[in-house]
C-alpha atoms as a PDB file:
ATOM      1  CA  UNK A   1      -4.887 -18.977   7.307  1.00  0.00           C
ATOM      2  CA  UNK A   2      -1.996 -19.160   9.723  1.00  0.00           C
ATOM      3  CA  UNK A   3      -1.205 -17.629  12.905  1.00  0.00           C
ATOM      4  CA  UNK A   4      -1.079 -13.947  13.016  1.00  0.00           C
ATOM      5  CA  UNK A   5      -0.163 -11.228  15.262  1.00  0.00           C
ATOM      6  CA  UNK A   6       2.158  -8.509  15.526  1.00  0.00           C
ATOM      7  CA  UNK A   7       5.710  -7.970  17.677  1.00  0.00           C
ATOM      8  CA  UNK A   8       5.791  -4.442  18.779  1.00  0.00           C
ATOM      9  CA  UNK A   9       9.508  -5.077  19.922  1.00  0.00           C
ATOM     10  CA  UNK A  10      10.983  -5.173  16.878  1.00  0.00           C
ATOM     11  CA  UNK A  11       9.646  -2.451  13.912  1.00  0.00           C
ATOM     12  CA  UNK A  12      11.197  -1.372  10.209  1.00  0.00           C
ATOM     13  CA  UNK A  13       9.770   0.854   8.134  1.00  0.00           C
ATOM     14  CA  UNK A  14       8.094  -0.445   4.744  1.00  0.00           C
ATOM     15  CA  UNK A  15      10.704   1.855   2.771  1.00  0.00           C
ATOM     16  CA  UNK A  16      13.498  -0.156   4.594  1.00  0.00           C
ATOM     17  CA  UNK A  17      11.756  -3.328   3.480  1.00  0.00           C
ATOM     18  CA  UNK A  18      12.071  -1.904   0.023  1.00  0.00           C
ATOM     19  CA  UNK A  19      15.467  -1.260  -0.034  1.00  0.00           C
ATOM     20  CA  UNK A  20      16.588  -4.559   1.329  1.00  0.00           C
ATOM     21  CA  UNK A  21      14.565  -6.544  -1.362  1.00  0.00           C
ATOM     22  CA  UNK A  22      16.345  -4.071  -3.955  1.00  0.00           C
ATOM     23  CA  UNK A  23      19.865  -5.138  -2.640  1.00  0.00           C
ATOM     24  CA  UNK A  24      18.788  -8.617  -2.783  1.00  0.00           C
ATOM     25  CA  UNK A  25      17.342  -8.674  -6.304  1.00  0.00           C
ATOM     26  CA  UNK A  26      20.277  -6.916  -7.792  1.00  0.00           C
ATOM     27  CA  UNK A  27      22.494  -9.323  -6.519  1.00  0.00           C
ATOM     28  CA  UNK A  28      20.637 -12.439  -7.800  1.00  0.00           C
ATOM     29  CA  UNK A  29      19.239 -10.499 -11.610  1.00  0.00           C
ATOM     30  CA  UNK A  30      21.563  -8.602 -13.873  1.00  0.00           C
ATOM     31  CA  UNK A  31      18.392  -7.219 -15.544  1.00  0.00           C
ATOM     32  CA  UNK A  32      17.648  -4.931 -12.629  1.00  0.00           C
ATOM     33  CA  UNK A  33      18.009  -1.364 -12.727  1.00  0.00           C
ATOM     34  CA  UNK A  34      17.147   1.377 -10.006  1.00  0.00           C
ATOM     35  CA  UNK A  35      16.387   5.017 -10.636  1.00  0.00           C
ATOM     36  CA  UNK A  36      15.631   7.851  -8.211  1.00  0.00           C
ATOM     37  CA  UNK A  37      14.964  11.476  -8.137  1.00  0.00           C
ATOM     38  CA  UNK A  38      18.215  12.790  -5.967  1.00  0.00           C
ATOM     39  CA  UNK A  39      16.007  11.194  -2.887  1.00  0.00           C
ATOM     40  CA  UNK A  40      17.813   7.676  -2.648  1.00  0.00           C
ATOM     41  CA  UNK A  41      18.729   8.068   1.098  1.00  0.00           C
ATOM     42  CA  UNK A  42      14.678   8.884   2.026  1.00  0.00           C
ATOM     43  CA  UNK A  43      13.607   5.890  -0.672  1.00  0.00           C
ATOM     44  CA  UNK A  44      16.210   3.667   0.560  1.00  0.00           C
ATOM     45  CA  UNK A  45      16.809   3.000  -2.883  1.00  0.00           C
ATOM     46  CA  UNK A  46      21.216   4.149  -1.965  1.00  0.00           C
ATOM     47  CA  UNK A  47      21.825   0.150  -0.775  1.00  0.00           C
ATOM     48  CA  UNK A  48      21.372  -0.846  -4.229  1.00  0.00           C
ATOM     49  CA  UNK A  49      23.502   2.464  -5.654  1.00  0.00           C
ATOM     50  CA  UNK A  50      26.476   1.771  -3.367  1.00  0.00           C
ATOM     51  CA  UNK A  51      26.379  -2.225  -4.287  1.00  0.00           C
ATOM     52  CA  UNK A  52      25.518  -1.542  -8.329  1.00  0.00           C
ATOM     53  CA  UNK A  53      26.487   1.946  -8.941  1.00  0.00           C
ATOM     54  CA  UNK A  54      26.700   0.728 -12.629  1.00  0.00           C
ATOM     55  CA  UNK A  55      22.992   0.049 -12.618  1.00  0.00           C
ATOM     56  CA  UNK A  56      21.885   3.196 -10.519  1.00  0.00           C
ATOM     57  CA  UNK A  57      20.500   6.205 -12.020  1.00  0.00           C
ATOM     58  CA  UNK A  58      19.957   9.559 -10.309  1.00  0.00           C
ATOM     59  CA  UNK A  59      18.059  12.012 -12.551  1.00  0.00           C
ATOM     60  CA  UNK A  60      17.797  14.843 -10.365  1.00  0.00           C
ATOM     61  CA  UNK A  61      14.869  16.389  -9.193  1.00  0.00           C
ATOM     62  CA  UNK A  62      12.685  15.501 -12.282  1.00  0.00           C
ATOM     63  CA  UNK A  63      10.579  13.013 -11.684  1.00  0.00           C
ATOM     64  CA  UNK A  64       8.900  13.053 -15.273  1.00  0.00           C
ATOM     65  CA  UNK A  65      12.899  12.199 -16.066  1.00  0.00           C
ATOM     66  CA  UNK A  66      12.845   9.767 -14.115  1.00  0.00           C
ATOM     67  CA  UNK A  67      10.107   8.116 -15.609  1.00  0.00           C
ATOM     68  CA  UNK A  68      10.879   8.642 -19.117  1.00  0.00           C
ATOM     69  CA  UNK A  69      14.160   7.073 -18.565  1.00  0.00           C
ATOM     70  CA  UNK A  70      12.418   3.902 -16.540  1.00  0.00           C
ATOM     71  CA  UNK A  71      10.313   3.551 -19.976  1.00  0.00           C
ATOM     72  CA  UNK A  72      13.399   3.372 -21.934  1.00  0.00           C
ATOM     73  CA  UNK A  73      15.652   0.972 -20.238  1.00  0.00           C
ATOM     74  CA  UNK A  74      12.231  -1.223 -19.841  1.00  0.00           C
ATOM     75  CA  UNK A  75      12.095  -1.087 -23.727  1.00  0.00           C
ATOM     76  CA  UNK A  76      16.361  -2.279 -23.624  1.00  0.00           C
ATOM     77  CA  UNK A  77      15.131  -5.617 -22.115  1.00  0.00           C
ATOM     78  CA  UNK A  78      15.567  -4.301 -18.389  1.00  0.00           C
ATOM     79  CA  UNK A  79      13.414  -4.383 -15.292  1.00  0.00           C
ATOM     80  CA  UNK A  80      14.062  -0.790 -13.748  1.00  0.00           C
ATOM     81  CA  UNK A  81      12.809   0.190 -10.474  1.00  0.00           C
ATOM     82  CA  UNK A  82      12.325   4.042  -9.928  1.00  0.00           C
ATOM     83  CA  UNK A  83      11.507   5.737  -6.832  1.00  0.00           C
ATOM     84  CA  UNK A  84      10.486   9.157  -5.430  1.00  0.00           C
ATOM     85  CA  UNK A  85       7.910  10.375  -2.836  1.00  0.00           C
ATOM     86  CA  UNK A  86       4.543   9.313  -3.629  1.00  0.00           C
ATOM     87  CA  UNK A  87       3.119  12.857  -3.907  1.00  0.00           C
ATOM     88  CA  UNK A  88       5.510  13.519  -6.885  1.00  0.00           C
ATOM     89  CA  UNK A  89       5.699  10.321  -8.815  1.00  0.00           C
ATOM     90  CA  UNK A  90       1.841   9.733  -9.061  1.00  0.00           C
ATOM     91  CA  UNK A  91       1.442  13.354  -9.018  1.00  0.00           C
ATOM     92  CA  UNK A  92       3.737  15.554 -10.803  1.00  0.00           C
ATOM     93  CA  UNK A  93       4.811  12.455 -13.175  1.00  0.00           C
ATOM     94  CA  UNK A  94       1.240  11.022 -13.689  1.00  0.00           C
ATOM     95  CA  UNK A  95       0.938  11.639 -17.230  1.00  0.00           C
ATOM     96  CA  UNK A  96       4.098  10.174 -18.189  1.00  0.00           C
ATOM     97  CA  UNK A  97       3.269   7.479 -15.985  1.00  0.00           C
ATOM     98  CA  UNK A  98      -0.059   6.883 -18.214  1.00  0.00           C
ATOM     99  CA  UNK A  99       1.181   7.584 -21.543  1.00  0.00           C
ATOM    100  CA  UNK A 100       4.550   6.303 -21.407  1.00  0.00           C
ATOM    101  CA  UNK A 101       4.537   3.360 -19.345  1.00  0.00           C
ATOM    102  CA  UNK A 102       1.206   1.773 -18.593  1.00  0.00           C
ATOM    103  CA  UNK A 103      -0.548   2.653 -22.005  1.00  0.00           C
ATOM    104  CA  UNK A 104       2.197   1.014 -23.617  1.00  0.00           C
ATOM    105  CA  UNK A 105       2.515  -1.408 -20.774  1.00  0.00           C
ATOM    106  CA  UNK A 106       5.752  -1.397 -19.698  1.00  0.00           C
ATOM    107  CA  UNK A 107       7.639  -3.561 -17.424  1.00  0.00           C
ATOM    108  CA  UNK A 108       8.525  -0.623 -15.411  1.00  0.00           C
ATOM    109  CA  UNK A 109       7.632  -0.852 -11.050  1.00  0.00           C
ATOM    110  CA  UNK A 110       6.803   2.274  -9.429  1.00  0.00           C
ATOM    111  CA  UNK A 111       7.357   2.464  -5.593  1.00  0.00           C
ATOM    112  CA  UNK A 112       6.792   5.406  -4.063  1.00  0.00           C
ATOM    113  CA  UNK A 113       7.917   6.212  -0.689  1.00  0.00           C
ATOM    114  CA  UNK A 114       6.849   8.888   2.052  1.00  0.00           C
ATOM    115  CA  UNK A 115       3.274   8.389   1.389  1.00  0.00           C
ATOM    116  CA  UNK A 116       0.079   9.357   3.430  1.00  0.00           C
ATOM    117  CA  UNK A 117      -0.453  11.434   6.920  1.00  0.00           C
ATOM    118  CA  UNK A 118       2.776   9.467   8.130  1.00  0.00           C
ATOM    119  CA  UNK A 119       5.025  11.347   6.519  1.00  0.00           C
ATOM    120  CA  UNK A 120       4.403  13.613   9.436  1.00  0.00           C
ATOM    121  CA  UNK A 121       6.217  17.059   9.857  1.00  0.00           C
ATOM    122  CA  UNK A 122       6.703  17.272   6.279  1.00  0.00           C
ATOM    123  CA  UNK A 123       3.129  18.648   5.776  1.00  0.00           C
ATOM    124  CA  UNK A 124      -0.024  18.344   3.791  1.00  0.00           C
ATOM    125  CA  UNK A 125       2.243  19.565   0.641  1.00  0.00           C
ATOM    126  CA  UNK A 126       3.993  16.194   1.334  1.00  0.00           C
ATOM    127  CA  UNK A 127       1.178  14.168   2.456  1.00  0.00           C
ATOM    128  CA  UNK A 128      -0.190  11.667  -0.528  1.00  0.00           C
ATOM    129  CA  UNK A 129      -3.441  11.107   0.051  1.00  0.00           C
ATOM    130  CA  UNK A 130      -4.990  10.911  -3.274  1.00  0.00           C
ATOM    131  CA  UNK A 131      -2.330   7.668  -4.908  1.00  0.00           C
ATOM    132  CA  UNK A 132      -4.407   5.119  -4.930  1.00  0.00           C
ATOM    133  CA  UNK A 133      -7.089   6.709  -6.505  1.00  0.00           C
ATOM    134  CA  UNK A 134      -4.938   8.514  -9.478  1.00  0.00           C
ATOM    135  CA  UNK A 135      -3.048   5.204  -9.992  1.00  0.00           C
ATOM    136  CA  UNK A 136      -5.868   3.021  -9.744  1.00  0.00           C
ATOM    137  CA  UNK A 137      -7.855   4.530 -12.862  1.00  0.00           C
ATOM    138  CA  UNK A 138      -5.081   3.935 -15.143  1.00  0.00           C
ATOM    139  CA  UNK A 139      -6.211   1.166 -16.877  1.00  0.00           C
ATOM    140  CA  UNK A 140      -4.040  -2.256 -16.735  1.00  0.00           C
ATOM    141  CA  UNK A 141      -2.129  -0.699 -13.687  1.00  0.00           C
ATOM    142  CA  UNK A 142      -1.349  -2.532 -10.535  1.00  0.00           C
ATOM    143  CA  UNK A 143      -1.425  -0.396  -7.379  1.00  0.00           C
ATOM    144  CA  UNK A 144      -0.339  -1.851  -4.226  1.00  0.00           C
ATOM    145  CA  UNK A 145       0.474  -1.001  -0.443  1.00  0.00           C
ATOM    146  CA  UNK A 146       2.117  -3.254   2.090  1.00  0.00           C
ATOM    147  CA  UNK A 147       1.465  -3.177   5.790  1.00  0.00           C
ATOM    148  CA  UNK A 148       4.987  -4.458   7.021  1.00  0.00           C
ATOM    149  CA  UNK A 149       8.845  -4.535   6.073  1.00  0.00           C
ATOM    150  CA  UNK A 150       8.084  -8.346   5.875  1.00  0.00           C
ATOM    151  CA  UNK A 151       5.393  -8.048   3.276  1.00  0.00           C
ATOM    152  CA  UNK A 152       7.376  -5.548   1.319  1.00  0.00           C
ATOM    153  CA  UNK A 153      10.439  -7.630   0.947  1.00  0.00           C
ATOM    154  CA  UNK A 154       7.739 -10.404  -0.639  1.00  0.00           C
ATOM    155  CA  UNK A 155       5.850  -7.652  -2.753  1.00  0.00           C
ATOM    156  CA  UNK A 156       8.969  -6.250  -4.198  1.00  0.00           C
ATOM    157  CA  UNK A 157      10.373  -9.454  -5.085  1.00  0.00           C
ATOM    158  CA  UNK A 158       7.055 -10.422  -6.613  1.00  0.00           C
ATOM    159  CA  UNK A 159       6.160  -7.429  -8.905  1.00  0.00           C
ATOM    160  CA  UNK A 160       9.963  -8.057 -10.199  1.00  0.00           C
ATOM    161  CA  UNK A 161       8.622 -11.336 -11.378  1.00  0.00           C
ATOM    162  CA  UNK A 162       5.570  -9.606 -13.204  1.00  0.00           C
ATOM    163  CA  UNK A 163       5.271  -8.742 -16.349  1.00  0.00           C
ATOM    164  CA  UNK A 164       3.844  -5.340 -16.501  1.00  0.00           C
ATOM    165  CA  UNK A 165       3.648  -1.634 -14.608  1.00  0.00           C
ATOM    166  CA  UNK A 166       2.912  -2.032 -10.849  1.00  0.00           C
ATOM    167  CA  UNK A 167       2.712   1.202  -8.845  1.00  0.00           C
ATOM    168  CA  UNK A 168       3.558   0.252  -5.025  1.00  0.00           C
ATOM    169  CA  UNK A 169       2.922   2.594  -2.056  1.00  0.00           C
ATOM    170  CA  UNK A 170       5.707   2.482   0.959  1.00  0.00           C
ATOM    171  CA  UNK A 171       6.224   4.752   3.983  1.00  0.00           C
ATOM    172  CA  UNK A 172       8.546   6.370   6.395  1.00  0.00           C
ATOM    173  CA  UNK A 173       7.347   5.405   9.968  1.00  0.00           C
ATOM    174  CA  UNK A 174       8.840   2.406  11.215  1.00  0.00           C
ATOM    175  CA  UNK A 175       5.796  -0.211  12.204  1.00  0.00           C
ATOM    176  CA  UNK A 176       5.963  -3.564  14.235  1.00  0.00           C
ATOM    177  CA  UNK A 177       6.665  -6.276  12.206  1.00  0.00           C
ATOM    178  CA  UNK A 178       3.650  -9.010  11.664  1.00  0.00           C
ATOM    179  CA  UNK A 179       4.387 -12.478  12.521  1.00  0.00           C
ATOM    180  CA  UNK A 180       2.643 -14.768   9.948  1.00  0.00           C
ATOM    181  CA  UNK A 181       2.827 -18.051   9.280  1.00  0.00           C
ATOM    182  CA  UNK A 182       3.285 -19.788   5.852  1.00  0.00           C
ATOM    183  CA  UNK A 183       2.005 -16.568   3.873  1.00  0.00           C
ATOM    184  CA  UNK A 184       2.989 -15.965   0.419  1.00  0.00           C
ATOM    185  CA  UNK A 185       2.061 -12.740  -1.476  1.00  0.00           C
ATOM    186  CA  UNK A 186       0.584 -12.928  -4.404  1.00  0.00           C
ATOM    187  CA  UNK A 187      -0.707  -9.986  -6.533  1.00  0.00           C
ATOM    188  CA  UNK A 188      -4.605  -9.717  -6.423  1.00  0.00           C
ATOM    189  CA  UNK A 189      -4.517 -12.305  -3.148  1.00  0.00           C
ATOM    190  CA  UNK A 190      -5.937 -10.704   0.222  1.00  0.00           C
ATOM    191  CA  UNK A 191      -4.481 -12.079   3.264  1.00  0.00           C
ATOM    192  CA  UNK A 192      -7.280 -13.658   5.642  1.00  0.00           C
ATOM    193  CA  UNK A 193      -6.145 -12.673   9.082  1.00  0.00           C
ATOM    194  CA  UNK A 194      -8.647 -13.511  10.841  1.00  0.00           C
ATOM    195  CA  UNK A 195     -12.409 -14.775  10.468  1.00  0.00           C
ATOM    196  CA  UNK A 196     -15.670 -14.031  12.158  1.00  0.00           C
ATOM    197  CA  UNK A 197     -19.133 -13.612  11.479  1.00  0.00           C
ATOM    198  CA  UNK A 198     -20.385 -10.437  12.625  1.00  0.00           C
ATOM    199  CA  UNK A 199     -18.126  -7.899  10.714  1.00  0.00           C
ATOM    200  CA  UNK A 200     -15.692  -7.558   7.501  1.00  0.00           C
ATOM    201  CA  UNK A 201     -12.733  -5.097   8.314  1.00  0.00           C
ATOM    202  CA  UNK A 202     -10.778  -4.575   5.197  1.00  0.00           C
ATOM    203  CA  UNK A 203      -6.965  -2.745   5.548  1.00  0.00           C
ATOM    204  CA  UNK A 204      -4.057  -2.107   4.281  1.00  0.00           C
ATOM    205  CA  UNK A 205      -0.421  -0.356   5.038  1.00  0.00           C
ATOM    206  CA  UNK A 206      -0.340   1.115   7.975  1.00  0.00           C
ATOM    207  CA  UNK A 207      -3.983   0.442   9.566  1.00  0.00           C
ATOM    208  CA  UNK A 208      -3.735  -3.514   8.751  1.00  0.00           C
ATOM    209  CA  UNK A 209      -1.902  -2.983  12.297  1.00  0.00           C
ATOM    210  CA  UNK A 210      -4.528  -0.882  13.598  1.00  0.00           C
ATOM    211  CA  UNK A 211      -7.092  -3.155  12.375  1.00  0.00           C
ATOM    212  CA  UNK A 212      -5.445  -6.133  14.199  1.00  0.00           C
ATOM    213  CA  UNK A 213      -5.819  -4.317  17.597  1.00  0.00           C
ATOM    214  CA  UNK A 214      -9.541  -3.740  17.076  1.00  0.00           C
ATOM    215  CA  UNK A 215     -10.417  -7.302  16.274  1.00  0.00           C
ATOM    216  CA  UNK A 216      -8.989  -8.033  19.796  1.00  0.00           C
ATOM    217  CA  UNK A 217     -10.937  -5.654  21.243  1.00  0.00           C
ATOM    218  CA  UNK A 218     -13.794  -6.329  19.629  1.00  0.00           C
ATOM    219  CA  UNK A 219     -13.562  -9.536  20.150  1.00  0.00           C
ATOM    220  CA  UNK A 220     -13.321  -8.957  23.834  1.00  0.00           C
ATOM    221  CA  UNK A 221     -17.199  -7.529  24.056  1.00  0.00           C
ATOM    222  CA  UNK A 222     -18.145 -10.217  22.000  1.00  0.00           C
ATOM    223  CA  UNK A 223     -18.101  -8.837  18.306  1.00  0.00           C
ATOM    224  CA  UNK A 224     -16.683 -11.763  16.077  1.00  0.00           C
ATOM    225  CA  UNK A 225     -14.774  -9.706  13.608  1.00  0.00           C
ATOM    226  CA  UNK A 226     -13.147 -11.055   9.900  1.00  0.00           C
ATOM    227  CA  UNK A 227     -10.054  -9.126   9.367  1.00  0.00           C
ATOM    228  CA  UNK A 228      -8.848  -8.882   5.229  1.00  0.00           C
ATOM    229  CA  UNK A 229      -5.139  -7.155   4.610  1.00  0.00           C
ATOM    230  CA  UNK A 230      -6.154  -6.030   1.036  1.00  0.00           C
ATOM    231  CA  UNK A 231      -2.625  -4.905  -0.249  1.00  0.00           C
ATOM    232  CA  UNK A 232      -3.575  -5.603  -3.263  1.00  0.00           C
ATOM    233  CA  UNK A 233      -5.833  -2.663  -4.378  1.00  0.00           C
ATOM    234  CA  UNK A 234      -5.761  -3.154  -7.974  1.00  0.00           C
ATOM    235  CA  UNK A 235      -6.575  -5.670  -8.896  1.00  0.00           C
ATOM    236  CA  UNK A 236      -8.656  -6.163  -6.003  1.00  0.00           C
ATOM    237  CA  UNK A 237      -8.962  -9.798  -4.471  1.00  0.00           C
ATOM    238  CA  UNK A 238     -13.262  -9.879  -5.677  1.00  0.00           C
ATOM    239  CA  UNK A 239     -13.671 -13.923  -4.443  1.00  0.00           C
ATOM    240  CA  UNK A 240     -12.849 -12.748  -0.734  1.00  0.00           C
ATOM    241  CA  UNK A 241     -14.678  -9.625  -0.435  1.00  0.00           C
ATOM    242  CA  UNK A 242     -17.643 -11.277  -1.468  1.00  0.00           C
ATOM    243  CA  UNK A 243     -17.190 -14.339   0.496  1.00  0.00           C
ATOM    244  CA  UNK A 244     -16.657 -12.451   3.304  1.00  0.00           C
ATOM    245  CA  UNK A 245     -19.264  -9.836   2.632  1.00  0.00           C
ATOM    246  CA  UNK A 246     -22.309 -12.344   2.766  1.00  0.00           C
ATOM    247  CA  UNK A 247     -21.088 -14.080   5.665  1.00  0.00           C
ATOM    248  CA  UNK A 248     -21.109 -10.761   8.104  1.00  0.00           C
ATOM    249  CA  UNK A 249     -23.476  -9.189   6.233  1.00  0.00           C
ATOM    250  CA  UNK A 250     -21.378  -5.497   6.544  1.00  0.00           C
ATOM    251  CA  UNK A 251     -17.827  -3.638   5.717  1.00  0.00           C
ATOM    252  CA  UNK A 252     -15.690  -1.427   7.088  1.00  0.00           C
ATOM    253  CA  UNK A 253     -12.852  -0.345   5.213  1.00  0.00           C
ATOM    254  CA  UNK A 254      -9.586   1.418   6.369  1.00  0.00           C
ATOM    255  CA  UNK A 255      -6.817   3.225   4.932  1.00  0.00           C
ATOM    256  CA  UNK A 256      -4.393   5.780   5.066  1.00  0.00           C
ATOM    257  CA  UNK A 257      -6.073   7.541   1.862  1.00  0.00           C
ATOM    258  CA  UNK A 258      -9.004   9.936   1.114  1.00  0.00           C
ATOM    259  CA  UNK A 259     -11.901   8.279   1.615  1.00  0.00           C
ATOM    260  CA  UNK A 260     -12.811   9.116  -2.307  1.00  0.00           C
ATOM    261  CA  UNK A 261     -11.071   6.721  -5.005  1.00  0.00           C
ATOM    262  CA  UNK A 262      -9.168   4.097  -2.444  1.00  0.00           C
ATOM    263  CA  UNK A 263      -9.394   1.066  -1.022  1.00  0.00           C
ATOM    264  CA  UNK A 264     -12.948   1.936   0.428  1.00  0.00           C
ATOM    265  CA  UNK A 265     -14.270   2.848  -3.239  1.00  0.00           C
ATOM    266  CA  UNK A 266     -12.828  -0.134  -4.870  1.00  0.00           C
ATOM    267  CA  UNK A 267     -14.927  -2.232  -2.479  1.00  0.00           C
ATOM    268  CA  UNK A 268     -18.102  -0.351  -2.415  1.00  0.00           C
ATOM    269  CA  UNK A 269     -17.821  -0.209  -6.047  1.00  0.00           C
ATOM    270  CA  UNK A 270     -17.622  -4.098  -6.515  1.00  0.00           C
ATOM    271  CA  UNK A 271     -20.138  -4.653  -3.535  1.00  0.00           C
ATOM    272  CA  UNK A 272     -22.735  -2.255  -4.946  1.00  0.00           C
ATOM    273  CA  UNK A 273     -23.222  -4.563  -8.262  1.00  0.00           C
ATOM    274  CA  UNK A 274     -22.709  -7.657  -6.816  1.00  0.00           C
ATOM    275  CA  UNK A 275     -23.843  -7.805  -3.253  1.00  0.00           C
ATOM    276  CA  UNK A 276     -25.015  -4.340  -1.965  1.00  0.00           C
ATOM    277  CA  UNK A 277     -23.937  -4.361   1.911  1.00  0.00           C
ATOM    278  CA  UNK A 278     -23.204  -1.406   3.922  1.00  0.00           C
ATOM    279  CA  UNK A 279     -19.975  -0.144   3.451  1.00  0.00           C
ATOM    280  CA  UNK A 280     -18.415   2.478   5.956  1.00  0.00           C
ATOM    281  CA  UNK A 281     -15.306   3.542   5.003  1.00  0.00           C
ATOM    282  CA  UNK A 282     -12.306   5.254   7.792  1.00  0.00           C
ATOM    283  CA  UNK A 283      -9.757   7.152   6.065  1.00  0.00           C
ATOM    284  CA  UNK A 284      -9.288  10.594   5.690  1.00  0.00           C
ATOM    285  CA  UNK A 285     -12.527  12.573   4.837  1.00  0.00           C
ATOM    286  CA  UNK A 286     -11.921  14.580   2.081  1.00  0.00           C
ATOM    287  CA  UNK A 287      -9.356  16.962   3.717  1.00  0.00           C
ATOM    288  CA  UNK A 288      -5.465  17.537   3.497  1.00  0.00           C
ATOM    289  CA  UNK A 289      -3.126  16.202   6.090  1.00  0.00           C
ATOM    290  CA  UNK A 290      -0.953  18.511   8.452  1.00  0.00           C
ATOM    291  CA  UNK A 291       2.009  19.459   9.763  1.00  0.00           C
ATOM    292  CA  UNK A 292       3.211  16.703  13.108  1.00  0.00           C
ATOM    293  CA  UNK A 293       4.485  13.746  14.530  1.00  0.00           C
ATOM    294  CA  UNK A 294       3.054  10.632  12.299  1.00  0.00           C
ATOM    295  CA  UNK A 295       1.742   8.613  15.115  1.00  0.00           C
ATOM    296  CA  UNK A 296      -0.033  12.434  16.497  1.00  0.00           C
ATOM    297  CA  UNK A 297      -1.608  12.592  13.036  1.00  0.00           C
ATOM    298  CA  UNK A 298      -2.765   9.417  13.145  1.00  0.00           C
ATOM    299  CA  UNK A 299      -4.608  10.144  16.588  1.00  0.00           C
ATOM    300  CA  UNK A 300      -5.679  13.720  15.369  1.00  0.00           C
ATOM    301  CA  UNK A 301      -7.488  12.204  11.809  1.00  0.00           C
ATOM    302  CA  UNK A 302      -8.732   9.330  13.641  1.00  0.00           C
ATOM    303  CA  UNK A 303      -7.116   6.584  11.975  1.00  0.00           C
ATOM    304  CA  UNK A 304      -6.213   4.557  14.919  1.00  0.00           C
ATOM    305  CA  UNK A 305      -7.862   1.232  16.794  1.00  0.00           C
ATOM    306  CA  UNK A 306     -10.247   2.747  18.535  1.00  0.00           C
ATOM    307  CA  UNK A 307     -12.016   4.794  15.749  1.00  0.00           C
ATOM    308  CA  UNK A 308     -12.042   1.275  13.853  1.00  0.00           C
ATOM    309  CA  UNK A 309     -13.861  -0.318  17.104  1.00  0.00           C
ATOM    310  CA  UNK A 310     -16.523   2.192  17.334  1.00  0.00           C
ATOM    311  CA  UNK A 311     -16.700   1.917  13.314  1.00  0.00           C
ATOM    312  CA  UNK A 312     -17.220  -1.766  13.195  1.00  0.00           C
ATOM    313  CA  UNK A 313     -20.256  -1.425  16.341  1.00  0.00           C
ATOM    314  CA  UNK A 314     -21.632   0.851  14.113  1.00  0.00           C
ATOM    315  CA  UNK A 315     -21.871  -1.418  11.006  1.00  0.00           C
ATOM    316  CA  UNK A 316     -22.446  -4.318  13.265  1.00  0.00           C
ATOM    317  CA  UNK A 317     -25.657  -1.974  14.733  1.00  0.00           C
ATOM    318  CA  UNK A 318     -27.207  -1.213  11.177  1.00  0.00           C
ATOM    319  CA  UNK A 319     -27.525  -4.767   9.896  1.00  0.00           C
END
């Protein structure tokens, strides 16, 4: 566990991050192909069309298309990338997704941007809250969701590596870059931020931010907190939850997801079999998203530092 903190000066969006590692990739593999559902500019996915325009597909607004035709160039011998907004490609395209690329398992990578609250004035019609959840109960599928550009540029190029589907969450709102030191991704690996005794705080995306600021404060009136970026959902990093679990003795999960079927489920699923701990999970509570500024959402659904403070007193209260 190195060093870690985070640089408000300087922020990039996790889409960005996505793009970049695309435009790197394509230059190094010629087995790399990008699709996208006439929404390159907003997925970032348009670096890699303007550098490979022979390896760049826009299908149009069709986003079962567009994963039909990922299937198919997988099956050629290529590695295709396809993109559209997370509501639409794990909703609208979710039964293609099953049937056509994981069931089969396909070396096809889903990354979806514009997901969550932080998609912001778009509204609740926009807002995917419910990804991780319909992704995650695919069997075999990988579902993922960084919490930086910096982490996204090492996800992307990872999952390219893997053999197999991955579905990977990114988002719109630029965030402030975490400084780390020696970390490596690696699929199913959480990243240990920080280690106390008193209370497990599990994140990911854009709360692993959050989630740093309340371990300061919480540290500050004397709460040792251990802080867990879990960007690995699926599958989830077991060995450190539990580790983690019996040594502060209760949770608190975070995420920018429904409460039901996320990050907070996959733990208190694991926990309740093998070490039943109190697990209090911040997200949103089983209600749709609304129509604002990303960072006023964030305030108004209570999804920010604070809430995860007077979360983690709570859990730390109840052992």
């Amino acid at each position: 566990m190195g060093a870690v903190s985070a640089s408000s000066a300087d922020q990039k969006a996790t889409r960005d991050g996505y793009g970049d590692a695309l435009h790197e990739l394509g230059a190094k593999r010629s087995d790399i192909v990008v699709l996208d559902a006439d929404l390159s500019g907003s997925t970032k996915t348009n670096k890699f069309s303007k550098a490979f325009p022979d390896r760049f597909f826009n299908v149009g607004v069709a986003e079962q298309n567009l994963v039909g035709h990922a299937a198919g160039l997988a099956l050629a011998g290529y590695v295709p990338f396809a993109s559209s907004f997370a509501m639409f490609l794990s909703g609208r395209a979710w039964e293609v997704v099953r049937n056509s690329v994981v069931y089969p398992f396909l070396n096809v990578k889903l990354v979806a941007s514009h997901g969550g609250i932080t998609v912001g004035e778009d509204g609740a019609s926009h807002q995917c809250i419910e990804d991780f959840a319909t992704m995650r109960a695919i069997p075999e599928m990988v579902v993922i969701c960084p919490s930086d550009y910096n982490e996204t540029k090492q996800i992307i190029h990872a999952i390219a590596d893997y053999k197999g589907p991955v579905y990977v969450r990114v988002g719109r709102p630029n965030l402030p870059l975490i400084e780390r030191e020696n970390y490596k991704f690696e699929i199913g690996k959480a990243e240990v931020m920080r280690e106390g005794k008193d209370v497990l705080i599990i994140a990911n995306g854009v709360l692993v931010n959050e989630a740093m600021i309340a371990v300061k404060e919480l540290e500050a009136e004397g709460i040792q907190a251990t802080l867990l970026n879990m960007a690995t959902i699926k599958p989830i990093d077991k060995e450190a939850i539990l580790k983690y679990a019996k040594l502060c003795g209760t949770v608190v999960t975070c995420e920018e997801h429904n409460v039901i079927g996320g990050l907070g489920s996959a733990v208190s699923e694991f926990l309740s079999e093998e070490h039943p701990v109190r697990v209090l999970k911040l997200g949103m509570k089983d209600s749709f998203g609304k129509s604002g500024t990303w960072s006023g959402l964030l305030d108004y659904f209570g999804l920010r530092s604070k809430n995860i403070v007077e979360l983690a007193k709570k859990a730390v209260q109840s052992k």
